[in-house]
Protein backbone atom coordinates (compact mmCIF):
# COMPACT_ATOMS: atom_id res chain seq x y z
CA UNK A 1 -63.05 -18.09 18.72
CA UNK A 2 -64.05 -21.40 20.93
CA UNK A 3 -65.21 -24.43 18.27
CA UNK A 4 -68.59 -25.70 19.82
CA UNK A 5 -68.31 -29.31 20.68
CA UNK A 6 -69.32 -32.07 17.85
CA UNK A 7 -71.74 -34.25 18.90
CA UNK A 8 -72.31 -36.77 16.13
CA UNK A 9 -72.05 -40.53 15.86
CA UNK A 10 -68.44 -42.53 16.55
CA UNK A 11 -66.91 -43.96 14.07
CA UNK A 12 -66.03 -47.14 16.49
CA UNK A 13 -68.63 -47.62 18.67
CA UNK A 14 -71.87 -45.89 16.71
CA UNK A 15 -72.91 -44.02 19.89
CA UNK A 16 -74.20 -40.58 19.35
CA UNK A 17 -72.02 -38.47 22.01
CA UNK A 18 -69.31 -36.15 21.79
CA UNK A 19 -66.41 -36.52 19.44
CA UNK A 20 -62.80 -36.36 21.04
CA UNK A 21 -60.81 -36.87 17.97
CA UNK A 22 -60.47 -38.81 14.59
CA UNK A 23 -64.65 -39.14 15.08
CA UNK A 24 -63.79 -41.24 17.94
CA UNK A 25 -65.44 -40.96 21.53
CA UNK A 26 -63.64 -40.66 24.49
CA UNK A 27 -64.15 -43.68 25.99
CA UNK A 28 -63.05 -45.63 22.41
CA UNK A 29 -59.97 -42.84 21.33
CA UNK A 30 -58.03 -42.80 24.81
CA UNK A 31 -57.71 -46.81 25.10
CA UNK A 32 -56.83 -47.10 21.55
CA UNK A 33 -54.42 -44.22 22.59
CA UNK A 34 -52.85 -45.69 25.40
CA UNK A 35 -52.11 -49.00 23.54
CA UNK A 36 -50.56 -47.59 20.84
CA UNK A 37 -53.21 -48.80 18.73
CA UNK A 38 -54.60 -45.84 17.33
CA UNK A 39 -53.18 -45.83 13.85
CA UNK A 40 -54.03 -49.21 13.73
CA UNK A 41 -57.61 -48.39 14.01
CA UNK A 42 -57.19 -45.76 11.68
CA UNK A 43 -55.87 -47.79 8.90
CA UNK A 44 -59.00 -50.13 9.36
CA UNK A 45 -61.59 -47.56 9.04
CA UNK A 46 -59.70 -46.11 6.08
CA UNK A 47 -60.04 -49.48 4.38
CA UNK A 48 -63.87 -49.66 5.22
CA UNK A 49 -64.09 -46.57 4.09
CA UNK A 50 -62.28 -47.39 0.09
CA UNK A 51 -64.80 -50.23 0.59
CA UNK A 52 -67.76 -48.37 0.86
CA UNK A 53 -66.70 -45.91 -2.14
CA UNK A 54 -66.11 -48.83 -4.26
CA UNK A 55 -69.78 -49.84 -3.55
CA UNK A 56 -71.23 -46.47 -4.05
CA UNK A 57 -69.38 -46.57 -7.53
CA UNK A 58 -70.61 -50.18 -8.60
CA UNK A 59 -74.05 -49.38 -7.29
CA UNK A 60 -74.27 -45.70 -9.25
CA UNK A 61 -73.01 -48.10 -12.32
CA UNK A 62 -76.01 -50.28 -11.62
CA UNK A 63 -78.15 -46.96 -12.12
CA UNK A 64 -79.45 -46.59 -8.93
CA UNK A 65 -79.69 -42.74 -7.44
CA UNK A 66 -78.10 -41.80 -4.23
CA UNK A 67 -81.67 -42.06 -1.79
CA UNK A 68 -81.49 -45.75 -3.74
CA UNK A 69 -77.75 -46.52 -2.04
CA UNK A 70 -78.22 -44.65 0.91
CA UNK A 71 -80.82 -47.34 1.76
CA UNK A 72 -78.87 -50.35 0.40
CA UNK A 73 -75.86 -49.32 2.19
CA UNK A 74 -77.95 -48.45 5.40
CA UNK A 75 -76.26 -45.30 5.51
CA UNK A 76 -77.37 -41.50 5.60
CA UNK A 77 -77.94 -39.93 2.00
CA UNK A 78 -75.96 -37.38 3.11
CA UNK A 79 -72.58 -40.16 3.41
CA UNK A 80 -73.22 -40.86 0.04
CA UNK A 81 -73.39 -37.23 -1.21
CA UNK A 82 -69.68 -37.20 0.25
CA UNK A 83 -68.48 -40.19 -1.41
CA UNK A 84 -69.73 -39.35 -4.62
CA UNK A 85 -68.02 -36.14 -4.75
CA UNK A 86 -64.79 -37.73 -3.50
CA UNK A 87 -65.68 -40.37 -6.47
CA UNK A 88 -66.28 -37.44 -8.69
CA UNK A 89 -62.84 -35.67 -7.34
CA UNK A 90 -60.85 -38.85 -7.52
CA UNK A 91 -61.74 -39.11 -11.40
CA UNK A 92 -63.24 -42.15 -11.27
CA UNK A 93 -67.35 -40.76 -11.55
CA UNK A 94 -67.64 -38.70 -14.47
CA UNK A 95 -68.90 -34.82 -13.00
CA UNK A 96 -72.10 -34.33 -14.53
CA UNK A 97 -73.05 -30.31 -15.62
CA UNK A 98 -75.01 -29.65 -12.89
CA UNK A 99 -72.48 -30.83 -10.68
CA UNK A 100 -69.70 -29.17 -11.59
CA UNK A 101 -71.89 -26.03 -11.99
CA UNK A 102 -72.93 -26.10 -7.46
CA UNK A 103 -68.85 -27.03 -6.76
CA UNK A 104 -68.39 -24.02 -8.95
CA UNK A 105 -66.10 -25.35 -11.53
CA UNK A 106 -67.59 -23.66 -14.33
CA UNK A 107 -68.85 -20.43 -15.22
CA UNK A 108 -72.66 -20.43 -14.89
């Protein structure tokens, strides 16, 4: 079976478009390629990445809900659904009941 193509925004350039690799566009992946730069640029998203999910846990310790940080952060709510799980996965978010019920880690 042929994988449809992923058109979504890159994680270099913020275009919407289609994504070659690594959430990278073609015309930001192959330059990066050729260089030899590539895992550099990897390493530096990774980093913004731990960033942000050290945000999203200080800002869910401040009390505020996930619509509240997906506007602080300007990002989608949906980004911080992710990194709340990964928080919640990574052990350091408690899981509450509900939310271990929907990843279906307990027996309803």
């Amino acid at each position: 079976m042929r994988k449809l193509p992923r058109f979504r925004e890159c994680a270099r350039c913020e275009q919407t478009g289609l994504i070659e690799a690594r959430g990278l566009c073609r015309s930001c992946y192959q330059p990066l390629y050729r260089e030899g730069t590539l895992e550099d640029w990897l390493r530096e998203h990774e980093a913004r990445r731990i960033g942000r999910l050290d945000d999203v846990a200080e800002l869910l310790e401040r009390g505020l809900n996930q619509l509240e940080i997906a506007k602080r952060l300007e990002v989608t709510p949906r980004t911080i659904n992710r990194a709340v799980r990964t928080l919640r996965e990574e052990g350091r978010i408690p899981w509450t009941p509900r939310a271990l019920e929907r990843a279906g880690l307990t027996a309803a």
